[in-house]
PDB file of N, CA and C in Angstrom:
ATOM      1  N   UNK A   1      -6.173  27.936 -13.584  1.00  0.00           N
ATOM      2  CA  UNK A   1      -6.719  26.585 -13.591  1.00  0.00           C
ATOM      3  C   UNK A   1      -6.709  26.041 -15.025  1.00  0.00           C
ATOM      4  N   UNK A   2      -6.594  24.780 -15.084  1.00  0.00           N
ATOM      5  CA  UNK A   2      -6.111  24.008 -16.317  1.00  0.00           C
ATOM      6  C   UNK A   2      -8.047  24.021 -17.053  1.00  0.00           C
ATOM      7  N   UNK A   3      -8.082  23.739 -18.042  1.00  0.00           N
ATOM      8  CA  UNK A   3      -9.104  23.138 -18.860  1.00  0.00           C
ATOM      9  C   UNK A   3      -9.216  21.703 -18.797  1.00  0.00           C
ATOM     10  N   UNK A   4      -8.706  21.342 -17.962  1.00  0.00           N
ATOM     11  CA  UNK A   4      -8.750  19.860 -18.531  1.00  0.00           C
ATOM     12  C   UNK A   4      -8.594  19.041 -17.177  1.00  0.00           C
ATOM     13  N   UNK A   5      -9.690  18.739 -16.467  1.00  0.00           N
ATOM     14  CA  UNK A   5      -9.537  17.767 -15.016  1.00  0.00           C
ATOM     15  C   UNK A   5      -8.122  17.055 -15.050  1.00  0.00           C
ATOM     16  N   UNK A   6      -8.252  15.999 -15.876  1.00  0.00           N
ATOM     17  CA  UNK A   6      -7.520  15.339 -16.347  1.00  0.00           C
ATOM     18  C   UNK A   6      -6.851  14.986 -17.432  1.00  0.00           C
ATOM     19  N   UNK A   7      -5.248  14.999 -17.902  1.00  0.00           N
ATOM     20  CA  UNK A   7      -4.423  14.642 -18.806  1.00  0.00           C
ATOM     21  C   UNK A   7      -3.693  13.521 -18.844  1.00  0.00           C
ATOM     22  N   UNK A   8      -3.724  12.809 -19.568  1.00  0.00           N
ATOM     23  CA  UNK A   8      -2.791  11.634 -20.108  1.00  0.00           C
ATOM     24  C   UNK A   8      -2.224  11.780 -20.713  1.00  0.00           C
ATOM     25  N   UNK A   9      -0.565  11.983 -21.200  1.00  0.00           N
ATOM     26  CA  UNK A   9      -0.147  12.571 -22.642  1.00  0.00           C
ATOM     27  C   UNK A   9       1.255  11.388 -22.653  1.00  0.00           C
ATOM     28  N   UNK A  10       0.922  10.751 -23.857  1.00  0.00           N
ATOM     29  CA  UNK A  10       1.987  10.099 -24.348  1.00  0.00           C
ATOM     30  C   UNK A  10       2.625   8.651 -23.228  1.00  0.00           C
ATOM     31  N   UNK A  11       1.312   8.228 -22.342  1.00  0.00           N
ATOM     32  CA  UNK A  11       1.530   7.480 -21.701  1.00  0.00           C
ATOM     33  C   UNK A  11       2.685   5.980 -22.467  1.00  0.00           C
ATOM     34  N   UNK A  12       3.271   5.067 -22.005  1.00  0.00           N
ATOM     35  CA  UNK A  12       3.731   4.477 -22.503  1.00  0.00           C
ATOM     36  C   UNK A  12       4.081   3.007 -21.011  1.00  0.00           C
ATOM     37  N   UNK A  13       3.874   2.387 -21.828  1.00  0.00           N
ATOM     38  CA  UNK A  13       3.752   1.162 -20.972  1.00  0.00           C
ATOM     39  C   UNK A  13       4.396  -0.451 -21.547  1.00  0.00           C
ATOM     40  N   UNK A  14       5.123  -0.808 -21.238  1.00  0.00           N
ATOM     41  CA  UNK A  14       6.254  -2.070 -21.358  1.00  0.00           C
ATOM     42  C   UNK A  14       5.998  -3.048 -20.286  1.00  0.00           C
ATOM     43  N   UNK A  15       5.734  -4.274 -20.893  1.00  0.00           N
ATOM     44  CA  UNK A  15       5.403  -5.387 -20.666  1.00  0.00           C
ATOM     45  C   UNK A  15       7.042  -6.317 -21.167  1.00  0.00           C
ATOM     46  N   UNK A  16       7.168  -7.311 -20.396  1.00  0.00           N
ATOM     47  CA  UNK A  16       8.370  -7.992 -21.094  1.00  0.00           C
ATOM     48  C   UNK A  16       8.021  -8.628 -22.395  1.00  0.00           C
ATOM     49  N   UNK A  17       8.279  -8.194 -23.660  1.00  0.00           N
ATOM     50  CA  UNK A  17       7.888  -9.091 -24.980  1.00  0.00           C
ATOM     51  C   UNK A  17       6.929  -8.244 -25.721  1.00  0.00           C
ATOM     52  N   UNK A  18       5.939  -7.088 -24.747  1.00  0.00           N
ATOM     53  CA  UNK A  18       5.074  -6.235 -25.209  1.00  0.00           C
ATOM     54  C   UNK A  18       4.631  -4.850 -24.864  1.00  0.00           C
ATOM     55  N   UNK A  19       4.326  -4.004 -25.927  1.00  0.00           N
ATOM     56  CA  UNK A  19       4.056  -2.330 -25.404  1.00  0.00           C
ATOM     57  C   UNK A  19       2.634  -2.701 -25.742  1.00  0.00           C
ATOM     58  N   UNK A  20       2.210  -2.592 -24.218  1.00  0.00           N
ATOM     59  CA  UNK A  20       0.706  -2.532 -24.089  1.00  0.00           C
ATOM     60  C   UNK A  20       0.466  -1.278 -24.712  1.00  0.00           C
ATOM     61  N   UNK A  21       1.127  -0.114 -24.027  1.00  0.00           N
ATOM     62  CA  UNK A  21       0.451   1.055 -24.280  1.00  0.00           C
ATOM     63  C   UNK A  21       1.391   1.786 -25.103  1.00  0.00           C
ATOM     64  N   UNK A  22       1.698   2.487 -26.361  1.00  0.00           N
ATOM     65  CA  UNK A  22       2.379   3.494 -27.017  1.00  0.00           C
ATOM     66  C   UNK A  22       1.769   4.744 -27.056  1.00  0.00           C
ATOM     67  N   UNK A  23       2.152   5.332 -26.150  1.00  0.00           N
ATOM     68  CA  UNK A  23       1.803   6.785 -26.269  1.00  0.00           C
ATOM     69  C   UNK A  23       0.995   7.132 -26.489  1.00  0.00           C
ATOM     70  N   UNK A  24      -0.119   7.201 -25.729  1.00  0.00           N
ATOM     71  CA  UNK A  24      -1.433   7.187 -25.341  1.00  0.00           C
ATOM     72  C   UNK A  24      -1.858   8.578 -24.475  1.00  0.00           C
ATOM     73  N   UNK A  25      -3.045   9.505 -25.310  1.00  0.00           N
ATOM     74  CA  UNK A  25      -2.966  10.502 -24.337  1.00  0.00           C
ATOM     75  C   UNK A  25      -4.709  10.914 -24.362  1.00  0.00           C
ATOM     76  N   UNK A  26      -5.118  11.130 -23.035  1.00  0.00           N
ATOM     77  CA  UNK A  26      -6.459  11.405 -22.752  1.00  0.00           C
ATOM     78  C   UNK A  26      -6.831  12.414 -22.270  1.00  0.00           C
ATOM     79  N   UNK A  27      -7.726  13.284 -22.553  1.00  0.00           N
ATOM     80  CA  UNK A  27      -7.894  14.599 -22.090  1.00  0.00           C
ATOM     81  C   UNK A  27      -9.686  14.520 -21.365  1.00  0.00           C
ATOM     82  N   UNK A  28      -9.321  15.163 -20.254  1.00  0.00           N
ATOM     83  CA  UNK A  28     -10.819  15.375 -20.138  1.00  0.00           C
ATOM     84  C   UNK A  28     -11.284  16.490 -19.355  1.00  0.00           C
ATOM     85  N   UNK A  29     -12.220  17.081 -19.673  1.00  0.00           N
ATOM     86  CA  UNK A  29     -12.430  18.305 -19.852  1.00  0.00           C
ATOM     87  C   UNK A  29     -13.622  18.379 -18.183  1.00  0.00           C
ATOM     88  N   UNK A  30     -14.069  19.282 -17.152  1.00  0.00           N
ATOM     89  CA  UNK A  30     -15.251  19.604 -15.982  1.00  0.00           C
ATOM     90  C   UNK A  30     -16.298  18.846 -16.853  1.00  0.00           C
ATOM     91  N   UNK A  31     -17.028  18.371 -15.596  1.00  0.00           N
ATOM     92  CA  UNK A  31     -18.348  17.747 -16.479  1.00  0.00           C
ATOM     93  C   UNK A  31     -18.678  17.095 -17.550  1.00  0.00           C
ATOM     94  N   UNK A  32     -17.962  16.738 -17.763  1.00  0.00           N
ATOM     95  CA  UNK A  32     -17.979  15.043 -19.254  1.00  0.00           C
ATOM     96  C   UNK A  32     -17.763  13.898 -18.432  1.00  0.00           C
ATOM     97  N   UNK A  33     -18.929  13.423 -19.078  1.00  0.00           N
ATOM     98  CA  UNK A  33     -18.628  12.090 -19.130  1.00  0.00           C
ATOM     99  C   UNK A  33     -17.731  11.011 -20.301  1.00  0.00           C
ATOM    100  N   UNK A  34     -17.024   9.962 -19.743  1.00  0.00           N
ATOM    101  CA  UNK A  34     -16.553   9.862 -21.066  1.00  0.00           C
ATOM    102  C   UNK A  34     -16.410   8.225 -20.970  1.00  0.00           C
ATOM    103  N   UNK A  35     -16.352   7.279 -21.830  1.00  0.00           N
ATOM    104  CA  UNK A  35     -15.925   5.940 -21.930  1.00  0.00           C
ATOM    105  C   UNK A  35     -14.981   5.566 -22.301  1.00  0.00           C
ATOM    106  N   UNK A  36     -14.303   4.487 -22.274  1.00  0.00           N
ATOM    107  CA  UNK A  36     -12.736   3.482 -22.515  1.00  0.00           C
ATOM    108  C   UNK A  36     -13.619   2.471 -23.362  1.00  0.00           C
ATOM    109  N   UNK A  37     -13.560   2.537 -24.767  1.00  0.00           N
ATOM    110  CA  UNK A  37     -14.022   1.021 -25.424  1.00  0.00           C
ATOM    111  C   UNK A  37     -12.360   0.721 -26.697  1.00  0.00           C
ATOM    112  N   UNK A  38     -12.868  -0.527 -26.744  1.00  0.00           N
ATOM    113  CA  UNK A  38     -11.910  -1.024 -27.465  1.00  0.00           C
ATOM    114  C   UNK A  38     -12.212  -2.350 -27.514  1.00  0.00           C
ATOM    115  N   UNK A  39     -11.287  -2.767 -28.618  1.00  0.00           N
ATOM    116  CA  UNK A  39     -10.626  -4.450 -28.634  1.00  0.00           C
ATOM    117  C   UNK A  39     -10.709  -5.186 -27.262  1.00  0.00           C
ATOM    118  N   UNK A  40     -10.755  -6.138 -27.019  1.00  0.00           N
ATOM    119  CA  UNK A  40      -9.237  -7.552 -26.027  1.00  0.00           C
ATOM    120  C   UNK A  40      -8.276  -6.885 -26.618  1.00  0.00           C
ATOM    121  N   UNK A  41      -7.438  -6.713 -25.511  1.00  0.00           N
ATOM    122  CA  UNK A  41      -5.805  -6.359 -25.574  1.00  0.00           C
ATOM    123  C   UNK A  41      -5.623  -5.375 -25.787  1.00  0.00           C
ATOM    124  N   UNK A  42      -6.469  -3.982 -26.088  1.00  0.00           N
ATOM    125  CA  UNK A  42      -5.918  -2.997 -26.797  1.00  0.00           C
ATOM    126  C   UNK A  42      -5.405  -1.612 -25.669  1.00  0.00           C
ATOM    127  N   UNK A  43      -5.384  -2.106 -24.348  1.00  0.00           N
ATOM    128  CA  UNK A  43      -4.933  -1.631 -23.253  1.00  0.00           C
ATOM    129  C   UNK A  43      -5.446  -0.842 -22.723  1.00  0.00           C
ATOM    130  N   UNK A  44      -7.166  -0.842 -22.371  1.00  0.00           N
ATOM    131  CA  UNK A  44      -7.932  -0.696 -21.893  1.00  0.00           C
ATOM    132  C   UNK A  44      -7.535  -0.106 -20.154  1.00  0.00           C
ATOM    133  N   UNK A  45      -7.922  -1.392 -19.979  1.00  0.00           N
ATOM    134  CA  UNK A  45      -6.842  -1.925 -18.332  1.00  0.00           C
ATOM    135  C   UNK A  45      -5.653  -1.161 -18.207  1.00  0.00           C
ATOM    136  N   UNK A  46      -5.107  -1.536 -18.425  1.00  0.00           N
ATOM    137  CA  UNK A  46      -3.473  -0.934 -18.775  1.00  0.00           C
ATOM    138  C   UNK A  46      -3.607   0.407 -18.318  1.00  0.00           C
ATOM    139  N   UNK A  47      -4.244   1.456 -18.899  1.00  0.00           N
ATOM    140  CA  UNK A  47      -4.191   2.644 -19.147  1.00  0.00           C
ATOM    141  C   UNK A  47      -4.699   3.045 -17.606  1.00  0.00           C
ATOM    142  N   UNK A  48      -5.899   2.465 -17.277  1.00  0.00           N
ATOM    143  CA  UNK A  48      -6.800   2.913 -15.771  1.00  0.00           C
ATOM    144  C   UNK A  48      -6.170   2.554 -15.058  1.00  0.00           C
ATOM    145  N   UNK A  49      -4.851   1.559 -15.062  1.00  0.00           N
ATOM    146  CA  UNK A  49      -4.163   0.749 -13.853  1.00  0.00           C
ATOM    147  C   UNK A  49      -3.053   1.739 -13.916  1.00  0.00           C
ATOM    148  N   UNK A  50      -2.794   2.786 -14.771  1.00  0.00           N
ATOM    149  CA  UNK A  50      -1.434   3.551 -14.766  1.00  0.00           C
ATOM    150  C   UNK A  50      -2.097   5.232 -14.261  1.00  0.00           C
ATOM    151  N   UNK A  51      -3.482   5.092 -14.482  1.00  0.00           N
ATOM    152  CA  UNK A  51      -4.129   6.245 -14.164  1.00  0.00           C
ATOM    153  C   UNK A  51      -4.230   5.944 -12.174  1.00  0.00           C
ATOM    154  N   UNK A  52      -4.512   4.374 -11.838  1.00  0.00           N
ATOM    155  CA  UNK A  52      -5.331   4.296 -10.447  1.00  0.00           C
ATOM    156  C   UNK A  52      -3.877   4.152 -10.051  1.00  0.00           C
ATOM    157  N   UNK A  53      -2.550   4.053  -9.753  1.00  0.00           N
ATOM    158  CA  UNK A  53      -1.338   3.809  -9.395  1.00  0.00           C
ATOM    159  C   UNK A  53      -1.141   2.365  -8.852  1.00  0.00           C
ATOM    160  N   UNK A  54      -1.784   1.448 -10.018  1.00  0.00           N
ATOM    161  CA  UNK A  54      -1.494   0.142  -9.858  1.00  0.00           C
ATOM    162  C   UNK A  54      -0.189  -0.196 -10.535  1.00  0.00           C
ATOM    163  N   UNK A  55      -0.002   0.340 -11.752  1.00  0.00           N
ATOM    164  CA  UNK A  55       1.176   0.449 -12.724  1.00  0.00           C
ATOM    165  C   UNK A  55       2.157   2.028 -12.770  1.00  0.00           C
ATOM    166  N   UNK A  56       3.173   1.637 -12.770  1.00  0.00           N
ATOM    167  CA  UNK A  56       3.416   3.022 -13.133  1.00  0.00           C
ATOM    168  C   UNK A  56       4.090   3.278 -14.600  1.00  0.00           C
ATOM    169  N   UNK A  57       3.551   3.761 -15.351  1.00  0.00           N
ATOM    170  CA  UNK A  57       4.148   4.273 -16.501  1.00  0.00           C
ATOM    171  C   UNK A  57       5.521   4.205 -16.797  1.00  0.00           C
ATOM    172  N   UNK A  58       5.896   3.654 -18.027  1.00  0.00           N
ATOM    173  CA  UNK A  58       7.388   3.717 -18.748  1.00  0.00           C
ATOM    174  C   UNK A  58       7.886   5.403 -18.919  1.00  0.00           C
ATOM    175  N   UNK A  59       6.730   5.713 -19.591  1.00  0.00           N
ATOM    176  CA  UNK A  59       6.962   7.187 -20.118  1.00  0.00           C
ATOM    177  C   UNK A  59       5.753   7.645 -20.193  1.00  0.00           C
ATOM    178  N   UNK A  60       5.761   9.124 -20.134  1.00  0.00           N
ATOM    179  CA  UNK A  60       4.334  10.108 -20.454  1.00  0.00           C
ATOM    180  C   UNK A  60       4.173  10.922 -19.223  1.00  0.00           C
ATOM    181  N   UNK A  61       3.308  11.694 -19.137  1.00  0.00           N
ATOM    182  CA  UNK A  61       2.797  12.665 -18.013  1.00  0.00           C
ATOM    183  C   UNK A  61       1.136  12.167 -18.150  1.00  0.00           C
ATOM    184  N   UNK A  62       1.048  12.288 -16.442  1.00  0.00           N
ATOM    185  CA  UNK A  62      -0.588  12.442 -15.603  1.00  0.00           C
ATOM    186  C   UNK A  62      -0.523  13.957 -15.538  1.00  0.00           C
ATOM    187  N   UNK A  63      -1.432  14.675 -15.639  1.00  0.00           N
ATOM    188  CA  UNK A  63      -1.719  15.550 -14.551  1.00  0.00           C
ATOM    189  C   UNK A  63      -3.142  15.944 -14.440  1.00  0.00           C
ATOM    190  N   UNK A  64      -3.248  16.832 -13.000  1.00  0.00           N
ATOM    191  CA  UNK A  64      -4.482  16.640 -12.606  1.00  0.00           C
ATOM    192  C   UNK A  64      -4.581  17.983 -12.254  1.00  0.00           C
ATOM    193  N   UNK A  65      -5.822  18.278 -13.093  1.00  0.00           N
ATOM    194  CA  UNK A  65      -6.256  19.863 -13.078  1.00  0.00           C
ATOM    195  C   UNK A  65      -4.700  21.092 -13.237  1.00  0.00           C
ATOM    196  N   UNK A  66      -3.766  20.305 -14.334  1.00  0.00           N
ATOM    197  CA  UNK A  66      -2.916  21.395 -14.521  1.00  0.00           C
ATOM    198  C   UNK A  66      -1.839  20.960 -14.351  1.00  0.00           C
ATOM    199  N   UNK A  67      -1.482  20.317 -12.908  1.00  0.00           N
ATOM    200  CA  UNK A  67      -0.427  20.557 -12.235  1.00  0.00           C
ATOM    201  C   UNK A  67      -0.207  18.002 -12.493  1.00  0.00           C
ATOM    202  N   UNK A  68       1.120  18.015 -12.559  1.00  0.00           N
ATOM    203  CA  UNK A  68       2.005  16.791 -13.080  1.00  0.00           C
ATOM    204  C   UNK A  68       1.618  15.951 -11.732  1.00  0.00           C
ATOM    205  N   UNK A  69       1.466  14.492 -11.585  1.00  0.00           N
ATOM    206  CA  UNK A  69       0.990  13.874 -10.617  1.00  0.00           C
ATOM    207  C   UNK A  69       1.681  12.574 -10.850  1.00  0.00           C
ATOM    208  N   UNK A  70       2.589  12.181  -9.752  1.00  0.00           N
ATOM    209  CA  UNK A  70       3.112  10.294  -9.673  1.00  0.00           C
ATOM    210  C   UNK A  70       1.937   9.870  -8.941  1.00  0.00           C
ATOM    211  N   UNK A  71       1.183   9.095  -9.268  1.00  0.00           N
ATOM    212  CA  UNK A  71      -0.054   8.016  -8.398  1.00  0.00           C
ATOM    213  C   UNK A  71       0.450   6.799  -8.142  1.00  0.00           C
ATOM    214  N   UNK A  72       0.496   6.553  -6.690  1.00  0.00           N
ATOM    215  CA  UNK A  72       0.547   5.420  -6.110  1.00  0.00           C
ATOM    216  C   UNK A  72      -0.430   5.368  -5.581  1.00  0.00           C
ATOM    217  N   UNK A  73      -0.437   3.510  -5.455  1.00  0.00           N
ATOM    218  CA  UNK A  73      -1.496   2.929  -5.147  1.00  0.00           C
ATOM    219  C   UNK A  73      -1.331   3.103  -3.373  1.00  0.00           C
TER     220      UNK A  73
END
């Protein structure tokens, strides 16, 4: 079993004109809690919409408890 519920590694996200997201990676560990703060614009959204399979990622790996995951909505 992985250490880490959840991984984000090197997410990457393209907008026409803009990279919301450059390689962006989130780790989170059993039992944490954790928050998303930031700026306007700094791809907040972006990131949870590529995590909930509203978006799907340019580039990077999900995975979940270890093992690599495509999320659709």
């Amino acid at each position: 079993m992985s250490e880490y519920v959840l991984e984000m590694k090197d997410i990457t996200k393209v907008f026409p004109g803009v990279v919301a997201l450059d390689k962006v990676s989130l780790k989170v560990r059993p039992g944490t809690v954790h928050a998303l703060m930031g700026e306007n614009g700094a791809g907040k959204s972006t990131l949870m919409k590529c995590l909930f399979g509203i978006y799907r990622p340019d580039g990077g790996e999900i995975r979940l408890e270890g093992r690599p995951v495509v999320i659709r909505s």
